[in-house]
Structure formats: C-alpha cells, structure tokens
PDB file of N, CA and C in Angstrom:
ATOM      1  N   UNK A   1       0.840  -1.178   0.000  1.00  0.00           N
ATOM      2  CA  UNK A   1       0.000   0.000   0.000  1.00  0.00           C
ATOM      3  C   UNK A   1       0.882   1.237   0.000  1.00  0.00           C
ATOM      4  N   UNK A   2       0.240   2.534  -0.854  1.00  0.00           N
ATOM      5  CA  UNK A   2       1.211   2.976  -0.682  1.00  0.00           C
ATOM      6  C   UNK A   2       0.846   4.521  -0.288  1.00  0.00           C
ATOM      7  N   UNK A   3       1.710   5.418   0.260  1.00  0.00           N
ATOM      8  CA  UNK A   3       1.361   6.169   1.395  1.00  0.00           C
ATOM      9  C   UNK A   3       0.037   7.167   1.658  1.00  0.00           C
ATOM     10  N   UNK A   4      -0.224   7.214   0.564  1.00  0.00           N
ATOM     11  CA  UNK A   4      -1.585   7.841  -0.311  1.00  0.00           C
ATOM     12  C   UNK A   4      -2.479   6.867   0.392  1.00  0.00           C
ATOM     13  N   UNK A   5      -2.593   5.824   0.084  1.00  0.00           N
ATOM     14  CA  UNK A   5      -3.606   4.558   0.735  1.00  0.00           C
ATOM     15  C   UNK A   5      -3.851   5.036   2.156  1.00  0.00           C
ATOM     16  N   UNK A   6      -2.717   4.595   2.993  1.00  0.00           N
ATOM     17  CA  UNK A   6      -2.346   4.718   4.023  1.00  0.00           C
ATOM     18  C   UNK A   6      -2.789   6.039   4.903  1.00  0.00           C
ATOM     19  N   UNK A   7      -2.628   7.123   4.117  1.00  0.00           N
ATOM     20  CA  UNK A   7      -3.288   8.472   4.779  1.00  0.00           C
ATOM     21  C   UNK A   7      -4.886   7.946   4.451  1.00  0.00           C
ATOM     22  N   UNK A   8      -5.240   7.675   3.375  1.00  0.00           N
ATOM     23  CA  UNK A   8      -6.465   7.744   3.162  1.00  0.00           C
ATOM     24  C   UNK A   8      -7.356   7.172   3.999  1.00  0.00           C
ATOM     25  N   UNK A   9      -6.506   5.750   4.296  1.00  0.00           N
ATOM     26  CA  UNK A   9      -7.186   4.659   5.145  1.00  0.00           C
ATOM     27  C   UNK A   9      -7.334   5.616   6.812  1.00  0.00           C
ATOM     28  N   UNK A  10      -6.322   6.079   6.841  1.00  0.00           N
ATOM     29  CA  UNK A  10      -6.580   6.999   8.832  1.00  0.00           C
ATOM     30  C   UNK A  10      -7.631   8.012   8.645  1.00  0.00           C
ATOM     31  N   UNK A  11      -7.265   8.496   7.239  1.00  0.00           N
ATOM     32  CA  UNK A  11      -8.250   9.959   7.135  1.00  0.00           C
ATOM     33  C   UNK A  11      -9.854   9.120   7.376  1.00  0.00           C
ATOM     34  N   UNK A  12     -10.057   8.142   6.528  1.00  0.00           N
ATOM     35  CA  UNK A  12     -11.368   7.117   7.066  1.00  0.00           C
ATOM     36  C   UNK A  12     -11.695   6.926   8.329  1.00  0.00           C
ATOM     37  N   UNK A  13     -10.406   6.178   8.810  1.00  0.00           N
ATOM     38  CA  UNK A  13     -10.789   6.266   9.959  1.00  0.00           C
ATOM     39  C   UNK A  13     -11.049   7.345  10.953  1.00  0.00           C
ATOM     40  N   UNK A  14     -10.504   7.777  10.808  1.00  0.00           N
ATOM     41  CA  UNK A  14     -10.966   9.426  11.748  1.00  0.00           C
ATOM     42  C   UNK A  14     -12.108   9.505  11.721  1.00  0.00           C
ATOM     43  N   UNK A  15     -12.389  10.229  10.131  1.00  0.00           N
ATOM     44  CA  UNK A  15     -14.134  10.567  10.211  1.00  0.00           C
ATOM     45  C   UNK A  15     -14.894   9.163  10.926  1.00  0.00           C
ATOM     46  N   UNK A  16     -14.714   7.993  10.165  1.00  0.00           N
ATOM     47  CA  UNK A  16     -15.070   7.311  11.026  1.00  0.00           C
ATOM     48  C   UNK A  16     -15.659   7.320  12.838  1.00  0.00           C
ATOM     49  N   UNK A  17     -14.206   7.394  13.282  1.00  0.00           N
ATOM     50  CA  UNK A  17     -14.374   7.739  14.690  1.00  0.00           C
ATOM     51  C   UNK A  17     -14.826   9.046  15.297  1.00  0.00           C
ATOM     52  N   UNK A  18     -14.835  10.134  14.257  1.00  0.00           N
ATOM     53  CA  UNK A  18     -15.701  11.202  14.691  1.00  0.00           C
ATOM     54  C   UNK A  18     -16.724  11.267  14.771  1.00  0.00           C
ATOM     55  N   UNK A  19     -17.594  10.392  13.784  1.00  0.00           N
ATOM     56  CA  UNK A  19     -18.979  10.325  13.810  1.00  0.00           C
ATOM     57  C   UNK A  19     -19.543   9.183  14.410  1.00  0.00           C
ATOM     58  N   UNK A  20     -18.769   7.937  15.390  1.00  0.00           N
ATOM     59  CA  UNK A  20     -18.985   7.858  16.329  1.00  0.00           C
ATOM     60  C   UNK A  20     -19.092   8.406  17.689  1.00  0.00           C
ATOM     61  N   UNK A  21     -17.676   9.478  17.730  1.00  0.00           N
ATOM     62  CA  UNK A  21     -18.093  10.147  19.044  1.00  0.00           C
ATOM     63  C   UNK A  21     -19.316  10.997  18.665  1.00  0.00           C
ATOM     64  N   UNK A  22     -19.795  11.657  17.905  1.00  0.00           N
ATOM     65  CA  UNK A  22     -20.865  12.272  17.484  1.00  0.00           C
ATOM     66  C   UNK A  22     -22.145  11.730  18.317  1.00  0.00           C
ATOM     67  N   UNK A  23     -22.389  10.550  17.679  1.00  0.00           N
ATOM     68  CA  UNK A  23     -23.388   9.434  17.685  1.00  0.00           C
ATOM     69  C   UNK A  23     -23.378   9.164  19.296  1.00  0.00           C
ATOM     70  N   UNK A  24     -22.029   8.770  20.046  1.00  0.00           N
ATOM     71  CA  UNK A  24     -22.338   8.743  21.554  1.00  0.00           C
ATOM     72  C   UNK A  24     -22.933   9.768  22.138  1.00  0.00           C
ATOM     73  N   UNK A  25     -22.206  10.865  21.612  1.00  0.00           N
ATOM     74  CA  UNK A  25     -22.602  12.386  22.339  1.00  0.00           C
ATOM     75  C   UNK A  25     -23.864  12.697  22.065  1.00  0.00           C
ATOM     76  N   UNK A  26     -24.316  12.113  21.635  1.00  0.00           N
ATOM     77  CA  UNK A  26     -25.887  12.980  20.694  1.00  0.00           C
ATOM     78  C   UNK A  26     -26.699  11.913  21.591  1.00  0.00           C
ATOM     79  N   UNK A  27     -26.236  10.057  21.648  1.00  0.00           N
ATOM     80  CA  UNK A  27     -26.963   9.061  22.510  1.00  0.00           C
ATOM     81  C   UNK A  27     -27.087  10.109  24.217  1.00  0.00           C
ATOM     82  N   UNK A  28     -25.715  10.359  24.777  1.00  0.00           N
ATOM     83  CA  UNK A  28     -25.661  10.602  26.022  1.00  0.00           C
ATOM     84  C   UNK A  28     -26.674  12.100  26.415  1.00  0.00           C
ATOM     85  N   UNK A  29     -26.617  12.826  25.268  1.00  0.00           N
ATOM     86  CA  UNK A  29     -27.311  14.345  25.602  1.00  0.00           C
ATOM     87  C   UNK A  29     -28.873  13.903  25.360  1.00  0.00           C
ATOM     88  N   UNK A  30     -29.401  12.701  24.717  1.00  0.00           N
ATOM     89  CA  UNK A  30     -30.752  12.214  24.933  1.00  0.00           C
ATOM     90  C   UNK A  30     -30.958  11.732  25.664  1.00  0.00           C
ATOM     91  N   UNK A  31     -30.334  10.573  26.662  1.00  0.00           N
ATOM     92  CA  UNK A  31     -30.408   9.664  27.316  1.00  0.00           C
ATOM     93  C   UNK A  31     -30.414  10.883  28.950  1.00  0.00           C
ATOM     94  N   UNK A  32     -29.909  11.893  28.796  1.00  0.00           N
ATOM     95  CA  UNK A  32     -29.315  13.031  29.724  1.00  0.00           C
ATOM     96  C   UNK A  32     -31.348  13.774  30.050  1.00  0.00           C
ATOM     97  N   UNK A  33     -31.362  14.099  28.811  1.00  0.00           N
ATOM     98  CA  UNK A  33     -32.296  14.845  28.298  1.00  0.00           C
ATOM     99  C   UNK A  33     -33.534  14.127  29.129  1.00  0.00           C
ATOM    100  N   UNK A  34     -33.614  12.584  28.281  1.00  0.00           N
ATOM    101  CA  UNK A  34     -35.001  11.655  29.009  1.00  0.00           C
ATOM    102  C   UNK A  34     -35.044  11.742  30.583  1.00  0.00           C
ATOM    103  N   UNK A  35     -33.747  11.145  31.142  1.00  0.00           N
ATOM    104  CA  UNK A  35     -33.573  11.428  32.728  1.00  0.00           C
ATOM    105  C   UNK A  35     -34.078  12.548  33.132  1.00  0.00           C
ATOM    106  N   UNK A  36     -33.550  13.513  32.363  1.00  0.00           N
ATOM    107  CA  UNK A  36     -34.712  15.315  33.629  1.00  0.00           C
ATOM    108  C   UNK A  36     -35.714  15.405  32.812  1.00  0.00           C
ATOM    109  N   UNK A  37     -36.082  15.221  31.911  1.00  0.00           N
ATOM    110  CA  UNK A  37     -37.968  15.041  31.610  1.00  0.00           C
ATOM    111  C   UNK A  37     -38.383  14.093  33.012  1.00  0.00           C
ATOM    112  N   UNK A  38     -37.695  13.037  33.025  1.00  0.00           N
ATOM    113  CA  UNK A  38     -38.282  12.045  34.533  1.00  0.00           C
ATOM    114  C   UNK A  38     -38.260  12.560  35.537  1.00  0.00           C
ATOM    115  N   UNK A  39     -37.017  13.228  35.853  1.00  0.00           N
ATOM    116  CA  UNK A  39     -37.359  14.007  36.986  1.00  0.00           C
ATOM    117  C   UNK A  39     -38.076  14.825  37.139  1.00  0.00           C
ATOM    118  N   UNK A  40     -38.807  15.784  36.244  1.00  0.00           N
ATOM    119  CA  UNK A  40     -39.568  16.744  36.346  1.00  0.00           C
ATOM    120  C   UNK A  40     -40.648  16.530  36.408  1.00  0.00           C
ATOM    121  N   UNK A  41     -41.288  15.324  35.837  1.00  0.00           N
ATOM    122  CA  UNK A  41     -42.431  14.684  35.868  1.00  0.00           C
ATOM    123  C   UNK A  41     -42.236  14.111  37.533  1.00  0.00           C
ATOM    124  N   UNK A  42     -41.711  13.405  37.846  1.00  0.00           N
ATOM    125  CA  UNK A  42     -41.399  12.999  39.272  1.00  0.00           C
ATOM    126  C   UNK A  42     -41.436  14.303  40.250  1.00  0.00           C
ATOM    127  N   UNK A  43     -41.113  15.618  39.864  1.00  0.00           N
ATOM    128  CA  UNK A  43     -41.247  16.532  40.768  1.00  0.00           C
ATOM    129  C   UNK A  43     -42.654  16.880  40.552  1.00  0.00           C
ATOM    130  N   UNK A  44     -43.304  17.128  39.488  1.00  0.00           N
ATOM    131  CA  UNK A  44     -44.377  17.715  39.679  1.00  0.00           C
ATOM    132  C   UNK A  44     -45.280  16.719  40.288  1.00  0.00           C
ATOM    133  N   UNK A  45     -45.461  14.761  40.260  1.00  0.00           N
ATOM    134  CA  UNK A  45     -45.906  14.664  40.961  1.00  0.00           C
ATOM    135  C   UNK A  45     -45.967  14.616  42.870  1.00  0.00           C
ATOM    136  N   UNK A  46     -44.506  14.960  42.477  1.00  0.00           N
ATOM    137  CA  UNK A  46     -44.678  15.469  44.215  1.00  0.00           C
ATOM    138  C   UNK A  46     -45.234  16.617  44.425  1.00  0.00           C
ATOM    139  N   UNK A  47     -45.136  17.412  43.934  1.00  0.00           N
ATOM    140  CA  UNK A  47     -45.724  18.835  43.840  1.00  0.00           C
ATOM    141  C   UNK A  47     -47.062  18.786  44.306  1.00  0.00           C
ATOM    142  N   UNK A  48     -47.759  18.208  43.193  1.00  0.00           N
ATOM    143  CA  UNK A  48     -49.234  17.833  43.300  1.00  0.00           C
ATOM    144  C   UNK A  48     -49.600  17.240  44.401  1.00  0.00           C
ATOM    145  N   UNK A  49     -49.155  15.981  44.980  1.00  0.00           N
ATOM    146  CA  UNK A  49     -49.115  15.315  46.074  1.00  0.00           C
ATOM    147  C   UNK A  49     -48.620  16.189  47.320  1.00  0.00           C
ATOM    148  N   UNK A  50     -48.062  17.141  47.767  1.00  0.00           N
ATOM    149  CA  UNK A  50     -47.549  18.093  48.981  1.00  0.00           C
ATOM    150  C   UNK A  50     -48.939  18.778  48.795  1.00  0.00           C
ATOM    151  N   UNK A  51     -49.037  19.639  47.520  1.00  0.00           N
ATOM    152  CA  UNK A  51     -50.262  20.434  47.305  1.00  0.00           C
ATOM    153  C   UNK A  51     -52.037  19.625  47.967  1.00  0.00           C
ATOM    154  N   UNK A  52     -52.012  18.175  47.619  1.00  0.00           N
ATOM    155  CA  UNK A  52     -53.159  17.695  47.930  1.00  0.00           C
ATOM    156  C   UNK A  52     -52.974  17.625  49.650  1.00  0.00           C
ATOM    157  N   UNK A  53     -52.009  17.077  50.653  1.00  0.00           N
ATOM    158  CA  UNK A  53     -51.638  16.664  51.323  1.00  0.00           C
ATOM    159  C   UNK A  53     -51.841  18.462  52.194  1.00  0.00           C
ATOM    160  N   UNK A  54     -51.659  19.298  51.589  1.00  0.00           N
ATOM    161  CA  UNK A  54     -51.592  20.753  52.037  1.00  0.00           C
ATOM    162  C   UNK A  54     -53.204  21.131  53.069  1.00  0.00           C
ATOM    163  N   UNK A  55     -53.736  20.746  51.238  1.00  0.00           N
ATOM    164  CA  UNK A  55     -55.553  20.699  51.478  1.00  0.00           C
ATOM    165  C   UNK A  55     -56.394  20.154  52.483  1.00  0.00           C
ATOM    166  N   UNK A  56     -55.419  18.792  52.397  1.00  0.00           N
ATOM    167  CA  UNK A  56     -56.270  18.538  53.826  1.00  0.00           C
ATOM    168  C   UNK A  56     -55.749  18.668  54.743  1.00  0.00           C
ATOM    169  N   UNK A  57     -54.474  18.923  55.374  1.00  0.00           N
ATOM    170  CA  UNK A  57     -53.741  19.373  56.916  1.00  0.00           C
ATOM    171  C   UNK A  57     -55.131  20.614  57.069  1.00  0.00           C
ATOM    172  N   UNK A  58     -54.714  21.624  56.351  1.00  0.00           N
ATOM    173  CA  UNK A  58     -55.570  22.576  55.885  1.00  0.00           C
ATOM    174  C   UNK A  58     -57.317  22.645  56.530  1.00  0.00           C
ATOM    175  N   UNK A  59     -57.684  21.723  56.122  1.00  0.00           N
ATOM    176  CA  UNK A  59     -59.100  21.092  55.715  1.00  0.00           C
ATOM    177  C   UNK A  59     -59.135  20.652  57.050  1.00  0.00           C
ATOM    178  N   UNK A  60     -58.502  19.803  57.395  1.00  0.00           N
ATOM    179  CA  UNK A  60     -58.029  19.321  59.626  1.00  0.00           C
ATOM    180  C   UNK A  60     -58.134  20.394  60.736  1.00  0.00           C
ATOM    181  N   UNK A  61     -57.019  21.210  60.085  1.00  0.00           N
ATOM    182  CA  UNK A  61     -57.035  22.731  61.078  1.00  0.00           C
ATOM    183  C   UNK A  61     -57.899  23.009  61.409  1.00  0.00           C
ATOM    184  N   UNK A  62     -59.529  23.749  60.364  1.00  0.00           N
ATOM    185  CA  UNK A  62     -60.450  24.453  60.132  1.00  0.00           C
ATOM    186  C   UNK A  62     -61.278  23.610  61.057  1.00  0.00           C
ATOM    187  N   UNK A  63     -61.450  22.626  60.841  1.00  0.00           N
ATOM    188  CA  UNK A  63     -62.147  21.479  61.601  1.00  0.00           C
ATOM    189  C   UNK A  63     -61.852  21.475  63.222  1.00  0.00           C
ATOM    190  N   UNK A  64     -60.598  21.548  63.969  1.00  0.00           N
ATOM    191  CA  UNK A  64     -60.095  21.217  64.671  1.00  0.00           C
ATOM    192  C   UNK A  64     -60.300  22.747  65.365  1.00  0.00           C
ATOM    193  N   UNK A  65     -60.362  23.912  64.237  1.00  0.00           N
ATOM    194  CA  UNK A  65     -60.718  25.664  64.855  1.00  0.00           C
ATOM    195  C   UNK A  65     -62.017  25.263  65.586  1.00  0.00           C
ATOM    196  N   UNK A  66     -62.705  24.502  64.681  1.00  0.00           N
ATOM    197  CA  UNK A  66     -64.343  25.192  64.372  1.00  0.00           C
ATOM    198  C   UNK A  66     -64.671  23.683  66.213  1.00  0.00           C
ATOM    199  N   UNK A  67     -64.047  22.776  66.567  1.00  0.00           N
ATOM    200  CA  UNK A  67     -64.255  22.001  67.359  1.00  0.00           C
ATOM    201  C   UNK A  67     -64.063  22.576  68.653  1.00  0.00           C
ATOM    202  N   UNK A  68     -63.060  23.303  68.704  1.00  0.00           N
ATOM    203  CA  UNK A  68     -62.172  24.391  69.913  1.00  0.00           C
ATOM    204  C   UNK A  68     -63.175  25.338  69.938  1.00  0.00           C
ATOM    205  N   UNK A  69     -63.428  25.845  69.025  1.00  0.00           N
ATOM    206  CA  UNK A  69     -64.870  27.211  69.004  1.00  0.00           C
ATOM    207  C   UNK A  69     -66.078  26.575  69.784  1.00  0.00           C
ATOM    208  N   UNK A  70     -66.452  25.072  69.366  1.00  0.00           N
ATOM    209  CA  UNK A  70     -67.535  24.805  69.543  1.00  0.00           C
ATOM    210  C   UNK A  70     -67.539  24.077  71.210  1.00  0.00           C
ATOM    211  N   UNK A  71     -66.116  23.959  71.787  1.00  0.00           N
ATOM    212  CA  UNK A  71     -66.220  23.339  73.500  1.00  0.00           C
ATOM    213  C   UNK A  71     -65.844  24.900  74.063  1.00  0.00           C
ATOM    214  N   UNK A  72     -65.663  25.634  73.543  1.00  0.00           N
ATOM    215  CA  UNK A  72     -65.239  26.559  74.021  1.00  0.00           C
ATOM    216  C   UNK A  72     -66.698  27.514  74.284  1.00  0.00           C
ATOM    217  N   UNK A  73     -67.254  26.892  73.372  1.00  0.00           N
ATOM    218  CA  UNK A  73     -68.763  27.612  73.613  1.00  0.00           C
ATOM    219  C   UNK A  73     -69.666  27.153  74.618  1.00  0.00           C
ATOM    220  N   UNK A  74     -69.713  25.438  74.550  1.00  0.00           N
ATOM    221  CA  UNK A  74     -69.874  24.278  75.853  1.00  0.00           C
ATOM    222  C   UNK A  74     -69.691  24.509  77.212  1.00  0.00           C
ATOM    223  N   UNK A  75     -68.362  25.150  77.038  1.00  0.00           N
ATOM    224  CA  UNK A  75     -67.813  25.126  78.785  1.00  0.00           C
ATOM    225  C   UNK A  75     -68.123  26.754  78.713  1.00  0.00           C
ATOM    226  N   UNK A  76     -68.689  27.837  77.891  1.00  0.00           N
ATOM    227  CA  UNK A  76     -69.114  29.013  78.676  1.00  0.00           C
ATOM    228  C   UNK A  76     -70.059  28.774  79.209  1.00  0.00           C
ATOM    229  N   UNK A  77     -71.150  27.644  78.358  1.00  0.00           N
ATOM    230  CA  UNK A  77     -72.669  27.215  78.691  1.00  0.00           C
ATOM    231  C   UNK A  77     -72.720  26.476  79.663  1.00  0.00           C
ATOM    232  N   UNK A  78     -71.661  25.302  79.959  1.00  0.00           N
ATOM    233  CA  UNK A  78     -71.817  24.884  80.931  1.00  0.00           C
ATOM    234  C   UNK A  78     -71.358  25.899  82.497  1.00  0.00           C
ATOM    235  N   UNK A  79     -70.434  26.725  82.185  1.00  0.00           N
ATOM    236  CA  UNK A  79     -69.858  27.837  83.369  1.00  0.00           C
ATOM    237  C   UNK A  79     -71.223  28.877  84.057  1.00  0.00           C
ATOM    238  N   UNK A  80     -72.295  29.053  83.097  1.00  0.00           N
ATOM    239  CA  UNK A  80     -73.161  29.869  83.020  1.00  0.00           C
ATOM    240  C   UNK A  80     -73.870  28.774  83.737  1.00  0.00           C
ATOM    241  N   UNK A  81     -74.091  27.925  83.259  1.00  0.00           N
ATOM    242  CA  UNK A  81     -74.914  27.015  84.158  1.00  0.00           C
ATOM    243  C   UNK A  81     -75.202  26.420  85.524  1.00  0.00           C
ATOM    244  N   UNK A  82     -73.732  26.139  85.779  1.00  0.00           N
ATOM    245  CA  UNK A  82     -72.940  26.342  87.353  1.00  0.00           C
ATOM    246  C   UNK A  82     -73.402  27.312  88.672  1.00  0.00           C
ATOM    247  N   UNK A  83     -72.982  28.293  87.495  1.00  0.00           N
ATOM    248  CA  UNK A  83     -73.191  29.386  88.355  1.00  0.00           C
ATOM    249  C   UNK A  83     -74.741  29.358  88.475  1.00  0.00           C
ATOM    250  N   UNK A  84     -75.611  29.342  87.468  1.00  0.00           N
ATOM    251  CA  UNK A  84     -76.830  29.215  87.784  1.00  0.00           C
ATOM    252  C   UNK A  84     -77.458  28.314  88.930  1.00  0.00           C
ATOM    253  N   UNK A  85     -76.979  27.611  88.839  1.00  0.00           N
ATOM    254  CA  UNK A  85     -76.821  26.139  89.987  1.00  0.00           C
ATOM    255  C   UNK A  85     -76.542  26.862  91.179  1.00  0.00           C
ATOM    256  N   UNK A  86     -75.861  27.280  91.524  1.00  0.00           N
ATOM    257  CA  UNK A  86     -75.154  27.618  92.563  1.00  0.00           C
ATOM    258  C   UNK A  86     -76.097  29.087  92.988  1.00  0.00           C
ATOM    259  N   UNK A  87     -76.510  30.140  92.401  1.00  0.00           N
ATOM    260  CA  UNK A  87     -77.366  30.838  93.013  1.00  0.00           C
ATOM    261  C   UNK A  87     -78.675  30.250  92.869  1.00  0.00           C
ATOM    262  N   UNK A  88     -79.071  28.947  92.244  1.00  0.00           N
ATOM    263  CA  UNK A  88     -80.062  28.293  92.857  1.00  0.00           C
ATOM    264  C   UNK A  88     -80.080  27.908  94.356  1.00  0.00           C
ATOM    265  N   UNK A  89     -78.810  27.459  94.424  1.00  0.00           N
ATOM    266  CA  UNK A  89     -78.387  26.507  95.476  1.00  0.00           C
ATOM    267  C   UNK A  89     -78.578  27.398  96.752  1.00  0.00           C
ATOM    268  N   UNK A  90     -77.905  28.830  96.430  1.00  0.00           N
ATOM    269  CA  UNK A  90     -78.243  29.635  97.510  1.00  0.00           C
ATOM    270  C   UNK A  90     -79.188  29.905  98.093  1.00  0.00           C
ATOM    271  N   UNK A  91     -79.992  30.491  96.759  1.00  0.00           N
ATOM    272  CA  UNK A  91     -81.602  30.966  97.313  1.00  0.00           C
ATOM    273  C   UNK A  91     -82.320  29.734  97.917  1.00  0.00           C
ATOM    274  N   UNK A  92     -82.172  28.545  97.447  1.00  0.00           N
ATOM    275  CA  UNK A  92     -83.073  27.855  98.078  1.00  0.00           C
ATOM    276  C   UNK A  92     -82.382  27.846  99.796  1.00  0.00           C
ATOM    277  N   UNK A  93     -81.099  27.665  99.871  1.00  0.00           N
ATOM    278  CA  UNK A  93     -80.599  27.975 101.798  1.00  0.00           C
ATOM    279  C   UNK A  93     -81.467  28.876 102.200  1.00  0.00           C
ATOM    280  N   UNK A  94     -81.310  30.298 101.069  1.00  0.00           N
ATOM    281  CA  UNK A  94     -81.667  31.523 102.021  1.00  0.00           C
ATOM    282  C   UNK A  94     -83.601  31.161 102.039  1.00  0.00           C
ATOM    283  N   UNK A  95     -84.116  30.429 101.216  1.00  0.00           N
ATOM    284  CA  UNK A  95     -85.410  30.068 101.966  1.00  0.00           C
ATOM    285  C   UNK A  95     -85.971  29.404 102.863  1.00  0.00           C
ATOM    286  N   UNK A  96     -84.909  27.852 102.776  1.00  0.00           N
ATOM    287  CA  UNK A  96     -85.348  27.257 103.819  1.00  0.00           C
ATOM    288  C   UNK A  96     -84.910  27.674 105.187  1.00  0.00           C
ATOM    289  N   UNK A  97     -83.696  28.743 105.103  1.00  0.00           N
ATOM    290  CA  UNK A  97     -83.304  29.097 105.962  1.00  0.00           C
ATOM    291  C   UNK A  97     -84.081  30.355 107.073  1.00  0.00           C
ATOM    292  N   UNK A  98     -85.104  31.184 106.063  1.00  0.00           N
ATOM    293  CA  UNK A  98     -86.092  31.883 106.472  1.00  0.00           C
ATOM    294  C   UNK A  98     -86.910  31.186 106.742  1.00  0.00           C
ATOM    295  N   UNK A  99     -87.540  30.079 106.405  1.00  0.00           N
ATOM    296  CA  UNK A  99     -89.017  29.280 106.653  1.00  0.00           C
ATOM    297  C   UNK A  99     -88.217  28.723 107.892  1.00  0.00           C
ATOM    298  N   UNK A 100     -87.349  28.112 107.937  1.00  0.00           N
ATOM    299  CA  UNK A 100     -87.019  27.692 109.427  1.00  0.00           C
ATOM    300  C   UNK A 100     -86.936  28.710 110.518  1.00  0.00           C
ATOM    301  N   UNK A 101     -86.375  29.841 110.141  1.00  0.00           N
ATOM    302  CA  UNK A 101     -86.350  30.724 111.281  1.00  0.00           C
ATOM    303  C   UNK A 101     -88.419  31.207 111.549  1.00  0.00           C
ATOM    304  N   UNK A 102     -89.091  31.238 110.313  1.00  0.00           N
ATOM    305  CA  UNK A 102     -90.355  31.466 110.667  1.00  0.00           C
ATOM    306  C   UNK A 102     -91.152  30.230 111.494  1.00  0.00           C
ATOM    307  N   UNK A 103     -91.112  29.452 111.537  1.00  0.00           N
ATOM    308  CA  UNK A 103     -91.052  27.885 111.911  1.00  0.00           C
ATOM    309  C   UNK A 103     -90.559  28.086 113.485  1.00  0.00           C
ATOM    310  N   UNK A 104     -89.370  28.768 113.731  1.00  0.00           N
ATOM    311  CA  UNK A 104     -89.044  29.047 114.869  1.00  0.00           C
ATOM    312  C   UNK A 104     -90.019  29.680 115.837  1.00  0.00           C
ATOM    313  N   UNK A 105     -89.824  30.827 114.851  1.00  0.00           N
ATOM    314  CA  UNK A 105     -90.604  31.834 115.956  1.00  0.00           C
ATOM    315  C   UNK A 105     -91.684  31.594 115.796  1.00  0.00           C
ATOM    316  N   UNK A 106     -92.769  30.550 115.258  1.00  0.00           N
ATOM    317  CA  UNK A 106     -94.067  30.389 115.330  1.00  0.00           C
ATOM    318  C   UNK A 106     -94.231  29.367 116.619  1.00  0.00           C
ATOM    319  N   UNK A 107     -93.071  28.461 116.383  1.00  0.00           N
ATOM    320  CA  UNK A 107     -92.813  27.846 117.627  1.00  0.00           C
ATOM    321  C   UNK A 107     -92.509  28.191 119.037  1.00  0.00           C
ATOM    322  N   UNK A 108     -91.878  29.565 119.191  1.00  0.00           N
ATOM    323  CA  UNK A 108     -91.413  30.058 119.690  1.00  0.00           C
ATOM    324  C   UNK A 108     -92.848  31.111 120.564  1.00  0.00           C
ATOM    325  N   UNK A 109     -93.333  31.436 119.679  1.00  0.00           N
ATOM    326  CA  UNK A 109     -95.017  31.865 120.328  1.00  0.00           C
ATOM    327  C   UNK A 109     -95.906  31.166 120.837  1.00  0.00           C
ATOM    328  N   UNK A 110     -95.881  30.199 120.082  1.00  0.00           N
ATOM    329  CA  UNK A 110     -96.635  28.644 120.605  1.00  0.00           C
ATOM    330  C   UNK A 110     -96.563  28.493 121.961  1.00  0.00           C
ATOM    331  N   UNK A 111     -95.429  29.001 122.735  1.00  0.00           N
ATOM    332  CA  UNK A 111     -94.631  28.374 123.981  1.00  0.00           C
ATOM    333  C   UNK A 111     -95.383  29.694 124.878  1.00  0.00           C
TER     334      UNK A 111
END
C-alpha cells in the first residue's frame, strides 16, 4: 500500500471515529435529556401530592378551629350554668333558711 492509501485509510478512519463520538454524544445528551424530563415529571408529581396533602392538613385545622370554638362555647354554657346552679343553690338555703327561722318563731309563740 502505498502512502496515499495509508493516509487515506486513517483519514477514514478518523471521520469514522468522529462520527462515532458524534453518535455517543448525541446518545448521552438524549439519554441526559429523558432522565430530567423524569425528573420533572417525578417533581411535579410530588408537587401535586404536597399540594393535595396541604388541602387537607388545611381542611383538619379548620375542623379542629371550628371544634375548639364549639367546647369553648360548651364550657361558657356549661360555666353559666354552674353558676346558675349555685345561686339556685343559695336561694333555696336563704329560703329554707327563712321558713325555718319562721317555723321558729311560730314555735317560739306557741310556747
């Protein structure tokens, strides 16, 4: 072969091997490419999923306000009630406590 060949045959090969590295580089920047399309799809369904997961913590709270509002309203009603109790409780002393003293002194004339 003669040296003409010989260049010709490397000059082949080169391009050759250039348009393999080509061909890897172009495989790896797709193969690169598909991977963060996946991830991004993978983030947004987390996204979505934190976002749903948001709604109802969310949706719990309001519930959990509106439950606190509603014993909180209970124990004024029941506090109001107490107390009602309790100046029941009195007045009825301070009556039987007058009918006994009248009781007394009717007894007390009797004599």
């Amino acid at each position: 072969a003669t040296l003409d060949e010989h260049v010709q045959n490397l000059t082949n090969r080169m391009l050759s091997l250039e348009e393999m590295c080509v061909e890897v580089h172009d495989q790896g920047l797709a193969a690169v490419s598909e991977q963060a399309e996946e991830l991004l799809q993978q983030m947004d369904a987390a996204q979505e999923q934190l976002a749903g997961r948001r709604a109802v913590l969310s949706e719990k709270l309001e519930e959990h306000v509106r439950l606190d509002a509603s014993r909180l309203s209970y124990a004024k009603e029941a506090a109001g009630l107490v107390t009602l109790v309790e100046e029941t409780q009195r007045c009825l002393q301070s009556s039987v406590t007058a009918s006994s003293l009248e009781d007394v002194g009717e007894l007390l004339s009797d004599l």
